[in-house]
N, C-alpha and C. Protein backbone atom coordinates (compact mmCIF):
# COMPACT_ATOMS: atom_id res chain seq x y z
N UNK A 1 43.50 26.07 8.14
CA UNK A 1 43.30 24.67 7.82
C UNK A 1 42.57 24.03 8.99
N UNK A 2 41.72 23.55 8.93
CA UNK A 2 41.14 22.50 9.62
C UNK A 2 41.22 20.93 9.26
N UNK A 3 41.99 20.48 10.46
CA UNK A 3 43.08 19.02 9.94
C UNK A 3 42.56 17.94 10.91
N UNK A 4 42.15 16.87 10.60
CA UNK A 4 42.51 15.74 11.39
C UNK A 4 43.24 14.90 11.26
N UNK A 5 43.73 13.98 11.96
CA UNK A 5 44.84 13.09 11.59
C UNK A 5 44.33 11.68 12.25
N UNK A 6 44.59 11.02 11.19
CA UNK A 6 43.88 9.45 10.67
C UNK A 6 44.89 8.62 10.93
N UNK A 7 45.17 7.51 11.75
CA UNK A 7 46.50 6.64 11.40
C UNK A 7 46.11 5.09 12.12
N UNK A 8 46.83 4.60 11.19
CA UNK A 8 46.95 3.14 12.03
C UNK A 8 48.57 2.69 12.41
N UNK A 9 48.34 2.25 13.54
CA UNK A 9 49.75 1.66 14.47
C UNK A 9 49.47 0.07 15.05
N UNK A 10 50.50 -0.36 14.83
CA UNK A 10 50.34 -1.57 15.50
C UNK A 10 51.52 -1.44 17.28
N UNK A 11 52.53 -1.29 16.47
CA UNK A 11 53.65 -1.13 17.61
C UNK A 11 53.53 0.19 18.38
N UNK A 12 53.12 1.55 17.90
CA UNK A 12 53.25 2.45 18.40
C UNK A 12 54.07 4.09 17.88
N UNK A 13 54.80 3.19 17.01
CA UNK A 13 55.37 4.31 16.34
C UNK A 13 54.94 5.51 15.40
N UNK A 14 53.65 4.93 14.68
CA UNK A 14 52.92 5.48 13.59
C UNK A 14 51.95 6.57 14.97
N UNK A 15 51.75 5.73 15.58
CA UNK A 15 51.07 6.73 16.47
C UNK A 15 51.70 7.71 17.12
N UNK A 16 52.75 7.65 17.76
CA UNK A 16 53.83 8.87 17.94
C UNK A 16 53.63 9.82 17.39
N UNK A 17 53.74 9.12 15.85
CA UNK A 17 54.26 10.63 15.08
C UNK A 17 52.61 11.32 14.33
N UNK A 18 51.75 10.37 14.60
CA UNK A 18 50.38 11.13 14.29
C UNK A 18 50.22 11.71 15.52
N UNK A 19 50.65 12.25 16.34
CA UNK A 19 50.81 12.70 17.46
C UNK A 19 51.49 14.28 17.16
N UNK A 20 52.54 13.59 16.48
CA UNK A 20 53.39 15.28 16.14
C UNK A 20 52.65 15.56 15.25
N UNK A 21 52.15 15.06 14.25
CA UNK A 21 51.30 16.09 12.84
C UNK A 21 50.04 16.58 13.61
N UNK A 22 49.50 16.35 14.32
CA UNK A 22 48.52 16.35 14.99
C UNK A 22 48.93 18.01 15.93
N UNK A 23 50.11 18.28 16.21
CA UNK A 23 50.20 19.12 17.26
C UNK A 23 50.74 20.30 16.35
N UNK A 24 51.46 19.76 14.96
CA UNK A 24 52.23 20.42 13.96
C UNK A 24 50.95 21.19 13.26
N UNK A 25 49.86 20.80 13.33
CA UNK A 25 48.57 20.96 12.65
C UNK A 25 47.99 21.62 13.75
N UNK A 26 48.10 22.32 14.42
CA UNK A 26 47.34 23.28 15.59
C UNK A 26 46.63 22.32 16.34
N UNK A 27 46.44 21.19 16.83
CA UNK A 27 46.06 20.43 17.50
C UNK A 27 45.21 20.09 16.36
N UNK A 28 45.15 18.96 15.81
CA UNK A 28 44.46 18.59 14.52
C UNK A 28 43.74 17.48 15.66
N UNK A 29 42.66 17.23 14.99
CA UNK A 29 41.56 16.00 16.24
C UNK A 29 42.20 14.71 15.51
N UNK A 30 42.28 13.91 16.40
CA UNK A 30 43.04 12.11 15.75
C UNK A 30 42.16 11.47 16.57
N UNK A 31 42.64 10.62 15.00
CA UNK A 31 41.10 9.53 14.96
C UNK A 31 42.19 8.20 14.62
N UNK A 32 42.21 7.37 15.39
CA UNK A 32 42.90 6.05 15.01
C UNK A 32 41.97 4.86 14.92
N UNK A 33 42.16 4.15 13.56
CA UNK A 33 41.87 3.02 12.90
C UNK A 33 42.36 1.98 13.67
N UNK A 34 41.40 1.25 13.94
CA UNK A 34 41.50 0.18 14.81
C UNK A 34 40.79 -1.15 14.39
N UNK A 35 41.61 -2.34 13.95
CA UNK A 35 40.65 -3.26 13.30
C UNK A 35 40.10 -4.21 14.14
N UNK A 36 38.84 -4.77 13.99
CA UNK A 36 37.79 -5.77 14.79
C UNK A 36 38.61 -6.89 15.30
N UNK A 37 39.30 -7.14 14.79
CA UNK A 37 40.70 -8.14 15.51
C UNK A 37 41.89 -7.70 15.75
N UNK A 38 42.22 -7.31 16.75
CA UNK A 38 43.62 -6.38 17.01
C UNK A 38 44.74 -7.40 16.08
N UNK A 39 45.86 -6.84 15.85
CA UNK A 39 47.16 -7.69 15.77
C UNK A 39 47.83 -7.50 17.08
N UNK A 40 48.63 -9.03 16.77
CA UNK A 40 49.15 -9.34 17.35
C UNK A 40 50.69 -9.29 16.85
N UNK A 41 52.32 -9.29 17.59
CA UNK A 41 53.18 -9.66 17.31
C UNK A 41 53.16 -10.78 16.29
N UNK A 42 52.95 -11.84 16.15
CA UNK A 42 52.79 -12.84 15.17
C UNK A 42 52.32 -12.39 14.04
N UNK A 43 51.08 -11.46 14.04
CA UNK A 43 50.38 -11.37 12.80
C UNK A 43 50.90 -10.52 12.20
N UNK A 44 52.17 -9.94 12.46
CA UNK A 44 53.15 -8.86 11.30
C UNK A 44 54.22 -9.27 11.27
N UNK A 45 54.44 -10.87 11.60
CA UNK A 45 55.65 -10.98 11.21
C UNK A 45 55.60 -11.45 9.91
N UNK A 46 56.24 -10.52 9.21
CA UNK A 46 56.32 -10.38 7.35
C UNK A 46 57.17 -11.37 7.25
N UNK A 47 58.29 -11.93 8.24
CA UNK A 47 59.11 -13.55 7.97
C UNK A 47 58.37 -14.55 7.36
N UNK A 48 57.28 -14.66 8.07
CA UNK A 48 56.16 -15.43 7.70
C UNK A 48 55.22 -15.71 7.07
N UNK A 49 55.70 -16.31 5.54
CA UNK A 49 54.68 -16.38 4.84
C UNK A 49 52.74 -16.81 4.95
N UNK A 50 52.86 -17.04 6.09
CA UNK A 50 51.79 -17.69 6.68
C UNK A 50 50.99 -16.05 7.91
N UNK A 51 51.53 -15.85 8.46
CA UNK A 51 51.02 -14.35 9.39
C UNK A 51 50.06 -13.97 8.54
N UNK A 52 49.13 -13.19 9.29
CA UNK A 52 47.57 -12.70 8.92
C UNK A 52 48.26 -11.35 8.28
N UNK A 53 49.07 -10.36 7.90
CA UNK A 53 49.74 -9.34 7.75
C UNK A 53 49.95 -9.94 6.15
N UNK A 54 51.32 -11.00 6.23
CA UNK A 54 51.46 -11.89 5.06
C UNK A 54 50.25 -12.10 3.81
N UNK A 55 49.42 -12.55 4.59
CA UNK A 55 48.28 -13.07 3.77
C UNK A 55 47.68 -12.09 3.23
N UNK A 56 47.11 -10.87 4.12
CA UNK A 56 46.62 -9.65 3.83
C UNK A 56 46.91 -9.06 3.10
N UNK A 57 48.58 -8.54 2.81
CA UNK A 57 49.12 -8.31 2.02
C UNK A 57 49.18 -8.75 0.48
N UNK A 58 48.80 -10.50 0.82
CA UNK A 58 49.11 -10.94 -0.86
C UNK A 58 47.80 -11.06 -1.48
N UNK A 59 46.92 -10.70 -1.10
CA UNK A 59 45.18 -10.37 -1.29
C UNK A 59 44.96 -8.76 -1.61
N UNK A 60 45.08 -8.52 -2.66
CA UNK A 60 44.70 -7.20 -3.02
C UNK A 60 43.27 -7.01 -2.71
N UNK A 61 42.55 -7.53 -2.80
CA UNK A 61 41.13 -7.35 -2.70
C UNK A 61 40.78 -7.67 -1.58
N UNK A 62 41.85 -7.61 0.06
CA UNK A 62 41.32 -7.67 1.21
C UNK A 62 41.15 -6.53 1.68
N UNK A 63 40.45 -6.44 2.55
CA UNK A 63 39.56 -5.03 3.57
C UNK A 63 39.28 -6.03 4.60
N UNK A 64 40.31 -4.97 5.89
CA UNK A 64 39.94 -4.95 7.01
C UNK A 64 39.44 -4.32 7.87
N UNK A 65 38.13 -5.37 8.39
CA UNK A 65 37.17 -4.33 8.80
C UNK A 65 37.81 -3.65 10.18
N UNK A 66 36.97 -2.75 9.98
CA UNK A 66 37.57 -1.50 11.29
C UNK A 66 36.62 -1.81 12.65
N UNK A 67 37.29 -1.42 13.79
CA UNK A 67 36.37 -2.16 15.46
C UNK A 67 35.17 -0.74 15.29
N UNK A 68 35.63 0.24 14.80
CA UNK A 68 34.65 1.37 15.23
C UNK A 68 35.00 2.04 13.82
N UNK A 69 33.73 2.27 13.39
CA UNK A 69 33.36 3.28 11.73
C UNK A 69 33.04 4.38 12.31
N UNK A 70 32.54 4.52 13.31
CA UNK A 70 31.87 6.00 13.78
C UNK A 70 32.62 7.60 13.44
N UNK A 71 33.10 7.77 12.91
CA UNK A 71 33.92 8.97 12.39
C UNK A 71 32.96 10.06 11.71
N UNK A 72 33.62 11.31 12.22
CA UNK A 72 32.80 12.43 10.94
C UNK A 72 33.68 12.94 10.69
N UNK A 73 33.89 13.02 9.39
CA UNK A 73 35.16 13.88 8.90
C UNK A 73 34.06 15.43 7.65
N UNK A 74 33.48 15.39 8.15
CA UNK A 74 32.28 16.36 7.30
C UNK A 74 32.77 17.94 7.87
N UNK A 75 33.97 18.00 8.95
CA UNK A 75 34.05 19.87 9.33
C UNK A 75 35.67 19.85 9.12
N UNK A 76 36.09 18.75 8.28
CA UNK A 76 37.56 19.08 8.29
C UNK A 76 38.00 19.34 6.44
N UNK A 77 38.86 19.91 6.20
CA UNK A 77 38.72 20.19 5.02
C UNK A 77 40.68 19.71 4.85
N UNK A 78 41.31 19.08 5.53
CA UNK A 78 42.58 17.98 5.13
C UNK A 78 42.75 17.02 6.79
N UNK A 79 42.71 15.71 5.71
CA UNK A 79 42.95 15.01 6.10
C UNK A 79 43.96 14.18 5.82
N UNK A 80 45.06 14.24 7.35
CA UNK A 80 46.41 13.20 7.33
C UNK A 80 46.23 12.09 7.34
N UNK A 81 46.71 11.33 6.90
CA UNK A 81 46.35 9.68 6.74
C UNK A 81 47.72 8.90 7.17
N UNK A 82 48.15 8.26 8.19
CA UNK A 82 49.29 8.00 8.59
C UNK A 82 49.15 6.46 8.56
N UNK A 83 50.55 5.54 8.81
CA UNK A 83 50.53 4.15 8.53
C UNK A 83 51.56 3.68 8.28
N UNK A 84 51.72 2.29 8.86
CA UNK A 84 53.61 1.77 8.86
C UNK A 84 53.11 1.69 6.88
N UNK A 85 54.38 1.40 6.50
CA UNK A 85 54.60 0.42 5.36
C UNK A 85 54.70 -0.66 5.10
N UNK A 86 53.53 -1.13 4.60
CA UNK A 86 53.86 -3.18 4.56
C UNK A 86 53.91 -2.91 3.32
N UNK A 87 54.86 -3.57 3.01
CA UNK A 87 55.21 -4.37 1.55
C UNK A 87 55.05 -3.14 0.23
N UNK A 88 55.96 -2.49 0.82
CA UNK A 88 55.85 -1.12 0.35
C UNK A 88 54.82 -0.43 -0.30
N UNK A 89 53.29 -0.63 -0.18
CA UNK A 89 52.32 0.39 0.51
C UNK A 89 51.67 0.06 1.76
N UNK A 90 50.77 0.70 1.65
CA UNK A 90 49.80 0.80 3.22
C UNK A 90 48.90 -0.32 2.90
N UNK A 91 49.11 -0.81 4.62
CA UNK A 91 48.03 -1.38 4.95
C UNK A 91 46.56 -2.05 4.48
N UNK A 92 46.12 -3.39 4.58
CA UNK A 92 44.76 -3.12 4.10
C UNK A 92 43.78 -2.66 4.48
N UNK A 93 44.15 -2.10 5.99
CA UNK A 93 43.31 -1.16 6.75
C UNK A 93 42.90 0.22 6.02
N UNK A 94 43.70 0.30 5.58
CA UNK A 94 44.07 1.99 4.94
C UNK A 94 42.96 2.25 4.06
N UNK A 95 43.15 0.52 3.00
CA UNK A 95 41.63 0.41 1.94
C UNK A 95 40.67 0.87 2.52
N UNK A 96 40.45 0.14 3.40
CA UNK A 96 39.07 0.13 4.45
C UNK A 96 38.54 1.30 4.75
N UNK A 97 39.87 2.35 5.53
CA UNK A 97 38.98 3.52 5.70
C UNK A 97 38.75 4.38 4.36
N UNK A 98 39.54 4.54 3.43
CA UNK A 98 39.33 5.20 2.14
C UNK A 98 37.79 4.59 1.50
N UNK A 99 37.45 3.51 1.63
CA UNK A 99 36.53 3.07 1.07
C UNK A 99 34.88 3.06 1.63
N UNK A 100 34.98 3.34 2.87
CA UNK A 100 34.59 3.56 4.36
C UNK A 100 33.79 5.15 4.89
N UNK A 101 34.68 5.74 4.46
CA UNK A 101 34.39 7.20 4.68
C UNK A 101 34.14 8.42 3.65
N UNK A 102 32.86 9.28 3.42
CA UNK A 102 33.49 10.33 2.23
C UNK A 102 34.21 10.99 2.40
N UNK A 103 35.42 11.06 1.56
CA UNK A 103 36.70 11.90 1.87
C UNK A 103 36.51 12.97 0.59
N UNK A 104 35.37 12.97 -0.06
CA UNK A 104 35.61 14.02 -1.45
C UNK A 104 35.37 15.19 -0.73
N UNK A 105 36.06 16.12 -1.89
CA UNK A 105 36.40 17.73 -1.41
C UNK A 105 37.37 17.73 -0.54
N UNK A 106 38.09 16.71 -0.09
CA UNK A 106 39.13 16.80 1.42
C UNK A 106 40.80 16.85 0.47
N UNK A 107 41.65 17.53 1.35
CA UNK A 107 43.12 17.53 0.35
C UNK A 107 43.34 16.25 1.33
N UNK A 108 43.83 15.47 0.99
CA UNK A 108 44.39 14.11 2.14
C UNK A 108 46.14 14.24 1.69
N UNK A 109 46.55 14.53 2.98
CA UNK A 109 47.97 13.92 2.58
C UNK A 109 48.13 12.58 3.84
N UNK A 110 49.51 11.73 3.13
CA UNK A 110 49.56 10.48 3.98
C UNK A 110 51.08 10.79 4.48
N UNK A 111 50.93 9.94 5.56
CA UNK A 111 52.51 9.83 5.78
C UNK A 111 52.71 8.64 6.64
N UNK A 112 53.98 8.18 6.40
CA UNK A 112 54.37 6.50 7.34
C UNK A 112 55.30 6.56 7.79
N UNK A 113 55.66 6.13 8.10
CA UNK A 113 56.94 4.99 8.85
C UNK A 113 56.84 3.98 8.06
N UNK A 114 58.47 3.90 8.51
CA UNK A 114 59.61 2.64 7.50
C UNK A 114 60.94 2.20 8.00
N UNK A 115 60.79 1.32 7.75
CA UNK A 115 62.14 0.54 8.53
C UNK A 115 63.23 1.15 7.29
N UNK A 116 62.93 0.55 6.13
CA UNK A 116 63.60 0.65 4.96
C UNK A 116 63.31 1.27 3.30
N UNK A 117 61.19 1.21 3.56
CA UNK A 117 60.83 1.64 2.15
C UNK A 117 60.81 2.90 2.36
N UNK A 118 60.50 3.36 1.48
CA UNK A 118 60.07 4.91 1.00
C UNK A 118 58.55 4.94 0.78
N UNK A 119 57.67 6.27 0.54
CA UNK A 119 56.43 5.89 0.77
C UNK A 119 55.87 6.38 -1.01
N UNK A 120 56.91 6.46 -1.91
CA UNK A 120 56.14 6.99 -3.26
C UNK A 120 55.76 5.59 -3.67
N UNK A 121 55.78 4.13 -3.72
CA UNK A 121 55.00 2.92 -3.89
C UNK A 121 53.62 3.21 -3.37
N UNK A 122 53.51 3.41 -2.14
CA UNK A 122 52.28 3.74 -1.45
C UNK A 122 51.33 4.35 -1.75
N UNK A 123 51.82 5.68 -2.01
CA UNK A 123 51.63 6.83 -2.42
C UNK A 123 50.56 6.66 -3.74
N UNK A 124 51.35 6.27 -5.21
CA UNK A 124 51.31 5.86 -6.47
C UNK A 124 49.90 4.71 -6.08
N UNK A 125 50.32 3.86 -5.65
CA UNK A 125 48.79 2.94 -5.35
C UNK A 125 47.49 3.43 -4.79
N UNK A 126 47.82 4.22 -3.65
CA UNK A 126 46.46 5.07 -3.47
C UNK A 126 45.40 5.76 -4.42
N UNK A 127 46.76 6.22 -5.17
CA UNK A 127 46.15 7.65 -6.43
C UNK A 127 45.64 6.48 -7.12
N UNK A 128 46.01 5.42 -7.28
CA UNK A 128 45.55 4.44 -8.54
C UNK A 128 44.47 4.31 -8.00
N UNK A 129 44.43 3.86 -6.70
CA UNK A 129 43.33 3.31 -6.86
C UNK A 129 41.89 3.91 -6.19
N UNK A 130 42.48 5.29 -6.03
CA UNK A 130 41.63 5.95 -5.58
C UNK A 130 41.60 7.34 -5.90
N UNK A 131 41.31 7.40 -7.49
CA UNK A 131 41.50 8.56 -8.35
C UNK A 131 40.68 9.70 -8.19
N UNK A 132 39.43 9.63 -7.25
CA UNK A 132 38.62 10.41 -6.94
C UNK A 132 39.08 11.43 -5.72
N UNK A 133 39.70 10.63 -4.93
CA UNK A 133 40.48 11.59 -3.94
C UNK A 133 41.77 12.78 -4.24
N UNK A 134 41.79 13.81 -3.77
CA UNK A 134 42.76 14.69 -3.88
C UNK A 134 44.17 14.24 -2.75
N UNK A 135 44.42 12.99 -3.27
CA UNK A 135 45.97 13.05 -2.29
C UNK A 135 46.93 14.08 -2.67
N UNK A 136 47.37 14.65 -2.13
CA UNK A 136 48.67 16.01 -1.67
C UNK A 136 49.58 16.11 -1.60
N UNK A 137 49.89 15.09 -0.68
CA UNK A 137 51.56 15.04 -0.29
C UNK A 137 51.52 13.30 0.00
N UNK A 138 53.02 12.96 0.35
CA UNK A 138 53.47 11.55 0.76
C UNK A 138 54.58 11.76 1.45
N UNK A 139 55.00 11.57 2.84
CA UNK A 139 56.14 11.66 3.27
C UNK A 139 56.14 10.69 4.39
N UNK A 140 57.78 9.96 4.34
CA UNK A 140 57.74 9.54 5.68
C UNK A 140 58.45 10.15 6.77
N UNK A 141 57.72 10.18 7.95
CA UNK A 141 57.69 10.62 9.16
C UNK A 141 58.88 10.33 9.98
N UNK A 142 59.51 10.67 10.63
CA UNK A 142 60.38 10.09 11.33
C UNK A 142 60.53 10.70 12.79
N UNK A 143 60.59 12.21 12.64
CA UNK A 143 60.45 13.18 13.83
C UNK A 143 59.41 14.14 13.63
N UNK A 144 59.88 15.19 14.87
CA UNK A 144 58.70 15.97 14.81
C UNK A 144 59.12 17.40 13.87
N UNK A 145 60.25 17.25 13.24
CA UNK A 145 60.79 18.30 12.14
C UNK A 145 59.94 17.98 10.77
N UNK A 146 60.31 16.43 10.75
CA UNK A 146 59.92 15.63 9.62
C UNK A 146 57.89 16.41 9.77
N UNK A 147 56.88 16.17 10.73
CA UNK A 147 55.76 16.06 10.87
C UNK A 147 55.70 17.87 10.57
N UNK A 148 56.38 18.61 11.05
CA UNK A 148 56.27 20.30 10.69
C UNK A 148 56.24 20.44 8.93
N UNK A 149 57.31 19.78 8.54
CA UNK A 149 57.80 20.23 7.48
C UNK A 149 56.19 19.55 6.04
N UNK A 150 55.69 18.54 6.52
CA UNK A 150 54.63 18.00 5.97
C UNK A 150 53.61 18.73 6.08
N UNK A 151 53.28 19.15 7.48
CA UNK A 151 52.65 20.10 8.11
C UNK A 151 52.34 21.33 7.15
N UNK A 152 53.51 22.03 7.24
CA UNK A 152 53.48 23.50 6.34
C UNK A 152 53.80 23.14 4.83
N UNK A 153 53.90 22.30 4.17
CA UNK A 153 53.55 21.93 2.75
C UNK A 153 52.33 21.54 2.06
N UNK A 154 51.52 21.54 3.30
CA UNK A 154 49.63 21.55 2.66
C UNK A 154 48.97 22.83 2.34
């Protein structure tokens, strides 16, 4: 398998563990999504109906643009796609790079972090809405057992 691993983090955690799939994956190359306006603490607080996270969220048809597109994913043949859970799916970053990059011919599996959701909401919305892609798997991450076990199920 030739793997890279894709993720967005705000706090740090999502990145951790694209860290372990990354090492679980024979050193898979990681590429982190980074948007043209960082967040901030404020802008994920989901308390807040008002936070840029909030808003993002209640806008299906938002895309956030990314600080750097420069990616080649043209010598990898699966790609991990990692990402907290807002509002039980991913990110509107997530749109962005799916929409962003050719991922056809690639097996993509995703995986997140969660305080509390599960990631088959997530999961289910991707495939919807992105029926052309071969998504694989969905799991959330927690350790580096959790990142093996995702690992050797592709």
């Amino acid at each position: 398998m030739n793997a890279a691993t894709v993720y967005f983090s705000v706090g740090g955690t999502t990145e951790k563990l694209a860290e372990e799939i990354s090492l679980a994956a024979n050193g898979a190359e990681i590429f982190k999504l980074e948007p043209q306006v960082p967040y901030t603490q404020a802008d994920i607080n989901w308390h807040d109906k008002q936070s840029r996270s909030s808003v993002e969220m209640d806008d299906e048809s938002c895309r956030v643009p990314l600080a750097d597109a420069d990616f080649d994913f043209s010598d990898f043949d699966t790609i991990f796609v990692g990402f907290p859970i807002w509002w039980a799916v991913a990110p509107r970053i997530i749109n962005t790079f799916f929409e962003t990059f050719d991922l056809s011919g690639k097996k993509i599996a995703l995986f997140a972090t969660s305080g509390s959701s599960g990631i088959e909401t997530a999961v289910q919305n991707l495939k919807t809405l992105y029926p052309s892609l071969d998504i694989v798997a969905g799991k959330i991450v927690a350790d580096s057992r959790d990142a093996k076990q995702l690992v050797s199920s592709i």
